[in-house]
N, C-alpha and C. Protein backbone atom coordinates (compact mmCIF):
# COMPACT_ATOMS: atom_id res chain seq x y z
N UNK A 1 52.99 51.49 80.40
CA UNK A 1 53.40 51.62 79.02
C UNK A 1 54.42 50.58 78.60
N UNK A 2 54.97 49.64 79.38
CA UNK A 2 55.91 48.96 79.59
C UNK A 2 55.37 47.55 78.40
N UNK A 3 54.25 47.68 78.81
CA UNK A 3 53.29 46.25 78.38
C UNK A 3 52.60 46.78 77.43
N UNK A 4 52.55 47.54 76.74
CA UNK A 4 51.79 47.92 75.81
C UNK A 4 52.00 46.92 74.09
N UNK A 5 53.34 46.43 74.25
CA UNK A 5 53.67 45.55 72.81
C UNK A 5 52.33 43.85 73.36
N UNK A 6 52.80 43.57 74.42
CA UNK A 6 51.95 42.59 75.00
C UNK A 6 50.74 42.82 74.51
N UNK A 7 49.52 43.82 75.28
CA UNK A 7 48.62 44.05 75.14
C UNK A 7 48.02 44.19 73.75
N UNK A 8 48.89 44.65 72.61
CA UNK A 8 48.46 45.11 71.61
C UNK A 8 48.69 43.08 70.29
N UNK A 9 49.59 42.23 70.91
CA UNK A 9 49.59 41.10 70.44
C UNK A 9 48.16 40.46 71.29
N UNK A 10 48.06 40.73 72.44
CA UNK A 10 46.54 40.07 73.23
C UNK A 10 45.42 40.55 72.31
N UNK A 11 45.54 41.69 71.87
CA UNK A 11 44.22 41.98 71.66
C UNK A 11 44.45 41.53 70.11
N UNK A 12 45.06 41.20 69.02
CA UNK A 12 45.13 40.69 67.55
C UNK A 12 44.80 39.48 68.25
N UNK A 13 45.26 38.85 68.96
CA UNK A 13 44.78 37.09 69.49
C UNK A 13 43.48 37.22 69.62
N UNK A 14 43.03 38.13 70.30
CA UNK A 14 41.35 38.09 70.71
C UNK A 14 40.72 38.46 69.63
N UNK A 15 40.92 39.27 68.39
CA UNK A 15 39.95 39.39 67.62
C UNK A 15 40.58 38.23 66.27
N UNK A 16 41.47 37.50 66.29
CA UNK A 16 41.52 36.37 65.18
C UNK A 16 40.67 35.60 65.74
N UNK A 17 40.82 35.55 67.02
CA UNK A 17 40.27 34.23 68.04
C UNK A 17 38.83 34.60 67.43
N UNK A 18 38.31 35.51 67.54
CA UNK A 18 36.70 36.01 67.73
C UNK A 18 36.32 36.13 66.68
N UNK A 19 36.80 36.06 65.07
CA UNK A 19 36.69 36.08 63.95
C UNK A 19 36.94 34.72 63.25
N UNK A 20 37.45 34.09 64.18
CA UNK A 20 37.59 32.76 63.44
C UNK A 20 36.65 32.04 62.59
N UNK A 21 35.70 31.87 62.91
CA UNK A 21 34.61 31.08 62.20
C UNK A 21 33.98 32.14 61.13
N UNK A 22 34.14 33.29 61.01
CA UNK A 22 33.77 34.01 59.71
C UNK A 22 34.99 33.45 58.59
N UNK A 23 36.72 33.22 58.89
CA UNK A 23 37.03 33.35 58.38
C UNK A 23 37.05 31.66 57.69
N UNK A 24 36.43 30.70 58.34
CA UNK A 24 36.59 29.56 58.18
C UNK A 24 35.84 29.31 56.87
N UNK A 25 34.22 29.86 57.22
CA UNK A 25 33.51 29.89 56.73
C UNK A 25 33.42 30.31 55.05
N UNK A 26 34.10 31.82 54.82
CA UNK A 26 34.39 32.56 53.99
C UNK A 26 34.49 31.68 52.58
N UNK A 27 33.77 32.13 51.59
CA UNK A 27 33.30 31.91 50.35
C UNK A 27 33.00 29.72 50.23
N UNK A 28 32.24 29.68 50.78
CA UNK A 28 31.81 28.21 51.01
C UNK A 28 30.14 28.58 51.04
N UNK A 29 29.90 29.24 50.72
CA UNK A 29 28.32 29.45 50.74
C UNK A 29 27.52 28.50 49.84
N UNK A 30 26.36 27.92 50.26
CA UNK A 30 25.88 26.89 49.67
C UNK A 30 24.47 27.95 49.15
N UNK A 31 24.37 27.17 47.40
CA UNK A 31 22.89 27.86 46.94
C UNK A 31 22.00 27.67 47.77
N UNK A 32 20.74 27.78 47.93
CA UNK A 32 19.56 27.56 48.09
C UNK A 32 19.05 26.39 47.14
N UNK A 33 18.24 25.36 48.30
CA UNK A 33 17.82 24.37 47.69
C UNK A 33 16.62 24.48 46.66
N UNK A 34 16.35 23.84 45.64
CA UNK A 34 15.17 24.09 44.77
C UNK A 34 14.46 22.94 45.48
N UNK A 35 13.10 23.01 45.62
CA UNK A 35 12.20 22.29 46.05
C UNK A 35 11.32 21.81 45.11
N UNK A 36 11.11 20.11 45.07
CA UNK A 36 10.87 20.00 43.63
C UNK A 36 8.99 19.69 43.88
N UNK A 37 9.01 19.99 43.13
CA UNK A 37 7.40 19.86 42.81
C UNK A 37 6.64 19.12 41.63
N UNK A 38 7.19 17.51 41.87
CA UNK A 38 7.30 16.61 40.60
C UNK A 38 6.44 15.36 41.36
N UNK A 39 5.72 15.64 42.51
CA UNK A 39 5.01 14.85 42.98
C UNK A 39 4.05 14.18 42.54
N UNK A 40 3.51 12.77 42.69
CA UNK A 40 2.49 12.28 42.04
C UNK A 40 1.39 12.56 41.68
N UNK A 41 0.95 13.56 42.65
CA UNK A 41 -0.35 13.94 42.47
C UNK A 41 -0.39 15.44 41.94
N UNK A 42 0.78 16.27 41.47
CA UNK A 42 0.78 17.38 41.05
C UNK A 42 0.98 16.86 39.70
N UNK A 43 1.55 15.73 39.91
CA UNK A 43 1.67 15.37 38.11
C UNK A 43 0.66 15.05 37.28
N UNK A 44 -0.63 14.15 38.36
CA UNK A 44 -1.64 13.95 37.74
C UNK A 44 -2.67 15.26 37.26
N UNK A 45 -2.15 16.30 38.17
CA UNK A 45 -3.30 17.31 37.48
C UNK A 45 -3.00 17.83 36.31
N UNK A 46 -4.47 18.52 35.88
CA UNK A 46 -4.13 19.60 34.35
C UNK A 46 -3.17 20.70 34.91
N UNK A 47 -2.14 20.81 33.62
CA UNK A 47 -1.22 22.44 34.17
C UNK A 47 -2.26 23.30 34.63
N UNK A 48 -3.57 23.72 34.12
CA UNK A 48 -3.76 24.91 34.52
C UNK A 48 -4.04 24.74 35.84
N UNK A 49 -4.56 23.76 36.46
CA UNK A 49 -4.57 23.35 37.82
C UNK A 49 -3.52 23.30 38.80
N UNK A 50 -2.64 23.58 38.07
CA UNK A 50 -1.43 23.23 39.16
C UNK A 50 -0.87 24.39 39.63
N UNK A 51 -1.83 24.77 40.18
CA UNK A 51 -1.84 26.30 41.06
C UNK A 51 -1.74 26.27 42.94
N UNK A 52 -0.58 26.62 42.97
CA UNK A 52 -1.28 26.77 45.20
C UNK A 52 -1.56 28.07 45.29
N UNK A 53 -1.95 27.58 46.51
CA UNK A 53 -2.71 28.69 47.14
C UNK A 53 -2.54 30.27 47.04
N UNK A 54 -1.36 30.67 46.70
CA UNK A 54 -0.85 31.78 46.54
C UNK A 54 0.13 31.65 45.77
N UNK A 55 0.91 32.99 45.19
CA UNK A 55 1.88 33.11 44.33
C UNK A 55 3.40 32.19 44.89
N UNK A 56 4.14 31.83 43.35
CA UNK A 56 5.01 30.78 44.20
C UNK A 56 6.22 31.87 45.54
N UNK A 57 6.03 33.56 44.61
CA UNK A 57 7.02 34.35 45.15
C UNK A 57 6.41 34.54 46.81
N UNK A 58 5.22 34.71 47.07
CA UNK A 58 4.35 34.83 48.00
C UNK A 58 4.70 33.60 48.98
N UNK A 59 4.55 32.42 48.57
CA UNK A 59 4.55 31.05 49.17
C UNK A 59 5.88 31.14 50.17
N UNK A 60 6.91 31.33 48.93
CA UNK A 60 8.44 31.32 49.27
C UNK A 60 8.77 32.36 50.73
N UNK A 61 7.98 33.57 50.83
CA UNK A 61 8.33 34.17 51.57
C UNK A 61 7.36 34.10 52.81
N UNK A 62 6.23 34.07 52.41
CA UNK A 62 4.94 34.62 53.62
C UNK A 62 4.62 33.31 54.14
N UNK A 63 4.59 31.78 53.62
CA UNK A 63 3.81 30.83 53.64
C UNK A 63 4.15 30.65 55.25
N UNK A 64 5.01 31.08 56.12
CA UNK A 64 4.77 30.48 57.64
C UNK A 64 3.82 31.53 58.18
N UNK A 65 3.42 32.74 57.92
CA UNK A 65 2.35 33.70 58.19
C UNK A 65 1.33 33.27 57.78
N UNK A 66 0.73 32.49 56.79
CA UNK A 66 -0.19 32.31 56.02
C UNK A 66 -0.69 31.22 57.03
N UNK A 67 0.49 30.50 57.32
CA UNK A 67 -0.24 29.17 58.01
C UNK A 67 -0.72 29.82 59.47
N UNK A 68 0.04 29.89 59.95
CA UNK A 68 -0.15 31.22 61.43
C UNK A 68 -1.23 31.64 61.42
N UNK A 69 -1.76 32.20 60.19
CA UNK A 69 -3.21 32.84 59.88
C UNK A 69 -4.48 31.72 60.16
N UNK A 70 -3.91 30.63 59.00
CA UNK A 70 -5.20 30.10 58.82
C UNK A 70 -4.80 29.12 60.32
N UNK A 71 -4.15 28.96 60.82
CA UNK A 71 -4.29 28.02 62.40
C UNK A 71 -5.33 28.74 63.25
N UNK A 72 -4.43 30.25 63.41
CA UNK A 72 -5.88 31.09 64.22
C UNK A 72 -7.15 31.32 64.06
N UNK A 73 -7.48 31.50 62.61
CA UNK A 73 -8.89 31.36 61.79
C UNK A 73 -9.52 30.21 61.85
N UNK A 74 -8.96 29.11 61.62
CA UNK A 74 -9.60 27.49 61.65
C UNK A 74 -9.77 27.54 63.65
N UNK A 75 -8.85 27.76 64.38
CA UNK A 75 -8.78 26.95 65.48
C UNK A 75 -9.74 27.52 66.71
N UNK A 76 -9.57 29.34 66.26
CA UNK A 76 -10.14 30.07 67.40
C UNK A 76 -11.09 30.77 66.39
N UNK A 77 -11.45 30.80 65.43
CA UNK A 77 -12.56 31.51 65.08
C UNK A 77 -13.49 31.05 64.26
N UNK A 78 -12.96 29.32 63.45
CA UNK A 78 -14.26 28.20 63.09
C UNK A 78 -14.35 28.82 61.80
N UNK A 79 -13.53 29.11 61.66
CA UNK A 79 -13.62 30.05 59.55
C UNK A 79 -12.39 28.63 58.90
N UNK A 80 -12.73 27.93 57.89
CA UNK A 80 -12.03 26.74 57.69
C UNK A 80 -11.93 26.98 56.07
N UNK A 81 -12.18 28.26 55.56
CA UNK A 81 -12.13 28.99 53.96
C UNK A 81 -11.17 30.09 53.57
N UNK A 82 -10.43 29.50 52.85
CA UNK A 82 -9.69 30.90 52.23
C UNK A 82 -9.97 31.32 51.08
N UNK A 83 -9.96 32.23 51.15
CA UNK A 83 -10.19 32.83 49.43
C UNK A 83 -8.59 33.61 49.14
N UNK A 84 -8.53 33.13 48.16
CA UNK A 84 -6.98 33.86 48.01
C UNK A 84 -6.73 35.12 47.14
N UNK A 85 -5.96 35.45 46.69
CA UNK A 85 -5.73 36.97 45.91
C UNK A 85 -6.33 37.05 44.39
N UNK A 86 -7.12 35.61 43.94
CA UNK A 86 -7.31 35.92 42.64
C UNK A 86 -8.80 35.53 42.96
N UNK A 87 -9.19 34.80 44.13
CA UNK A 87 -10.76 34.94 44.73
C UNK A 87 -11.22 33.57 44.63
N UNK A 88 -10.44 32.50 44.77
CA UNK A 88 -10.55 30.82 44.41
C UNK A 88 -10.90 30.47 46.20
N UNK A 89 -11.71 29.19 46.60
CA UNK A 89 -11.59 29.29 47.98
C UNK A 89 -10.70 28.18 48.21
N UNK A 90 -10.49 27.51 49.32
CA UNK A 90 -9.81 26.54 49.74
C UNK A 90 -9.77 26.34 51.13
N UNK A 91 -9.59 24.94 51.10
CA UNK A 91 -9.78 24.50 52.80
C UNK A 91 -8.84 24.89 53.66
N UNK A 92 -8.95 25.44 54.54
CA UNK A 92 -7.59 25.75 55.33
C UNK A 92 -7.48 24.50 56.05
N UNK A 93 -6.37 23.64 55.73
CA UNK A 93 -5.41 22.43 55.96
C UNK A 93 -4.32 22.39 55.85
N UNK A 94 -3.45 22.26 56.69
CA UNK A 94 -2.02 21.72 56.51
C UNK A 94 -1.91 20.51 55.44
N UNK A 95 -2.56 19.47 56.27
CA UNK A 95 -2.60 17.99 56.27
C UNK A 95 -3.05 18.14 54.33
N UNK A 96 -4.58 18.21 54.53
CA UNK A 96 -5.25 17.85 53.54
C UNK A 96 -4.97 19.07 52.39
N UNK A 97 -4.82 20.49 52.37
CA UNK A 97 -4.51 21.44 51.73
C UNK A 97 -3.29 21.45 51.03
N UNK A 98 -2.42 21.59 52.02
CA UNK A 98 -1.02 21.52 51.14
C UNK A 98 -0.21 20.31 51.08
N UNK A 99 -0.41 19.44 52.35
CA UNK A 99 0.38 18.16 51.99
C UNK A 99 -0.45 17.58 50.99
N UNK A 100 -1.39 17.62 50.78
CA UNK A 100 -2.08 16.54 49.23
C UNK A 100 -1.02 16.89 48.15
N UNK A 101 -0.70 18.05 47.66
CA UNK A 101 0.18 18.02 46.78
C UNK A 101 1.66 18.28 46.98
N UNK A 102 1.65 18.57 47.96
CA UNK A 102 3.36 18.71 48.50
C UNK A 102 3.79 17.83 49.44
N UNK A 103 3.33 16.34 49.09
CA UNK A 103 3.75 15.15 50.02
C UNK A 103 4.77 14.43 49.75
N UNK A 104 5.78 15.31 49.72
CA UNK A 104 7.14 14.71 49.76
C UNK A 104 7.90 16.05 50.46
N UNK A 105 7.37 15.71 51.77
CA UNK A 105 7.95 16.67 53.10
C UNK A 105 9.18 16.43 53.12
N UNK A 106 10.02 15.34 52.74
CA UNK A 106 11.73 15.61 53.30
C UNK A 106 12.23 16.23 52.23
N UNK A 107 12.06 16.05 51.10
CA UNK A 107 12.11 16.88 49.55
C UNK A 107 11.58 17.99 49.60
N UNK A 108 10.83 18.21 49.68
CA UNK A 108 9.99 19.75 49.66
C UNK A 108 9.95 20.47 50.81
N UNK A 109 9.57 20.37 52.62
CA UNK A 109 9.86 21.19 53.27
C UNK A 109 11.49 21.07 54.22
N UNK A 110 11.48 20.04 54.37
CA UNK A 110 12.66 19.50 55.02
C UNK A 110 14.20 20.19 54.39
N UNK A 111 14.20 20.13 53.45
CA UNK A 111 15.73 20.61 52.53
C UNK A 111 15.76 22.19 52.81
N UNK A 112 14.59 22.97 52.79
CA UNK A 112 14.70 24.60 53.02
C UNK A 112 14.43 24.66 54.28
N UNK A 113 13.65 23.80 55.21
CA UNK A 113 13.98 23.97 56.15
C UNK A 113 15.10 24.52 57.42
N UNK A 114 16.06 23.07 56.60
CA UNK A 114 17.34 22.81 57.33
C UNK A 114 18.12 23.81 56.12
N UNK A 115 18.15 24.03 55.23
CA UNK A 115 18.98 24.83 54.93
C UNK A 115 19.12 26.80 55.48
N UNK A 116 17.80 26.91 56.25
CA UNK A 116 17.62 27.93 56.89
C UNK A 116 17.96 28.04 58.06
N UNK A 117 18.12 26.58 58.86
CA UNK A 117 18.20 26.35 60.12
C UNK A 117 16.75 27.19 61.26
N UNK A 118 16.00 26.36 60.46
CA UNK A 118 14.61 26.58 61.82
C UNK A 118 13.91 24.99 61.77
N UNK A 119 13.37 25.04 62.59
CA UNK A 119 12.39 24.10 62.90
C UNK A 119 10.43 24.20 63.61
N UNK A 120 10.23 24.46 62.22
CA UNK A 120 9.07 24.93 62.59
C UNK A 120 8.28 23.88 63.42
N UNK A 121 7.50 24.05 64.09
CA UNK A 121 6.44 23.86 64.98
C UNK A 121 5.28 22.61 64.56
N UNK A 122 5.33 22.85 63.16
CA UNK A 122 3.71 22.05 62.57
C UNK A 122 3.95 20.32 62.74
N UNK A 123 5.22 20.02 62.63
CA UNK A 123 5.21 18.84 62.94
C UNK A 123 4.91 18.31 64.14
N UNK A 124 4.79 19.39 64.98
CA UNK A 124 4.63 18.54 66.64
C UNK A 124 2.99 17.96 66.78
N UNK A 125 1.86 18.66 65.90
CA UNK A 125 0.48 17.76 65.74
C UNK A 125 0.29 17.10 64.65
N UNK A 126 1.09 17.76 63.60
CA UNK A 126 0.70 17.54 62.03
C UNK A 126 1.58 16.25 61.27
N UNK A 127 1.21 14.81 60.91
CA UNK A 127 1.84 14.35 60.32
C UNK A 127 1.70 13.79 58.58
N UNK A 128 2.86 13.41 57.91
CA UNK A 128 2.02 13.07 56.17
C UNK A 128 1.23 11.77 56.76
N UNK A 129 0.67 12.23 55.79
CA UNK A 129 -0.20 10.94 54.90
C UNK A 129 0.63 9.61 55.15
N UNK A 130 -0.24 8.45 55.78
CA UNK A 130 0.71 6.90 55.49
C UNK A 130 1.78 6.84 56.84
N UNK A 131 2.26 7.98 57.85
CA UNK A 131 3.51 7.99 58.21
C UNK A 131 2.09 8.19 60.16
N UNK A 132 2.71 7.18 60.76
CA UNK A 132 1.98 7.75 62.12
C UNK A 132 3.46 7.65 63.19
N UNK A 133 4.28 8.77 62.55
CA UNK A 133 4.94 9.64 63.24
C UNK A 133 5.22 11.13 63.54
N UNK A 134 5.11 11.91 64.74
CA UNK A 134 5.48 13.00 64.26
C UNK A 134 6.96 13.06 64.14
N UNK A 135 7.23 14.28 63.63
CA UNK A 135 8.60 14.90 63.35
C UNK A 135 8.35 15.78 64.39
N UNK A 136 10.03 16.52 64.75
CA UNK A 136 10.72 16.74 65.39
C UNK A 136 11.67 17.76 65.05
């Protein structure tokens, strides 16, 4: 009981210590990036055309399931068609599907990417258009 003033300053050290980076952190929160979709070839289409594959709220959330989907469907089961929720078909492509109009990967996937901190996978086969590098 002698040490108890000790112990009780050790343990405020250990939980500032262990809280530190919440408190560093604290109200520095950065928005969410907008991803722009002002690309050349989305510009050339008619508005009513300028539709993807699914809803943009859908895209925003599901689109790494979606791809997941159509990899397994295209790769192991030779089905290379989607039909989507309003019944339109489309090629299941990374490359040719969605990079045709979303080919400005450091602008468009790269910024939400890294602002999420993941690193998805598709770049290790998949590269844009013009570029014979993969990403990383």
């Amino acid at each position: 009981m002698y040490d108890a003033g000790k112990i009780i300053i050790g343990l405020v050290i250990f939980v500032v210590f262990l809280t530190f980076a919440f408190w560093m952190d604290a109200g520095k929160a950065v928005p969410p990036p907008k991803p722009k979709l002002n690309t050349p070839v989305i510009m050339k289409m008619p508005k009513a055309e300028r539709k993807c594959v699914e809803s943009k709220e859908f895209m925003r959330t599901e689109h790494m399931q979606l791809l997941d989907t159509w990899r397994n469907e295209a790769l192991r089961e030779g089905n290379t068609e989607y039909i989507n929720t309003n019944g339109k078909m489309y090629i299941v492509s990374l490359q040719n599907t969605c990079m045709k109009c979303h080919s400005n990967k450091k602008d468009f996937c790269d910024k939400c990417h890294d602002y999420a901190g993941v690193k998805p996978y598709c770049w290790r086969c998949h590269f844009v258009k013009g570029q014979m590098k993969n990403w990383e």
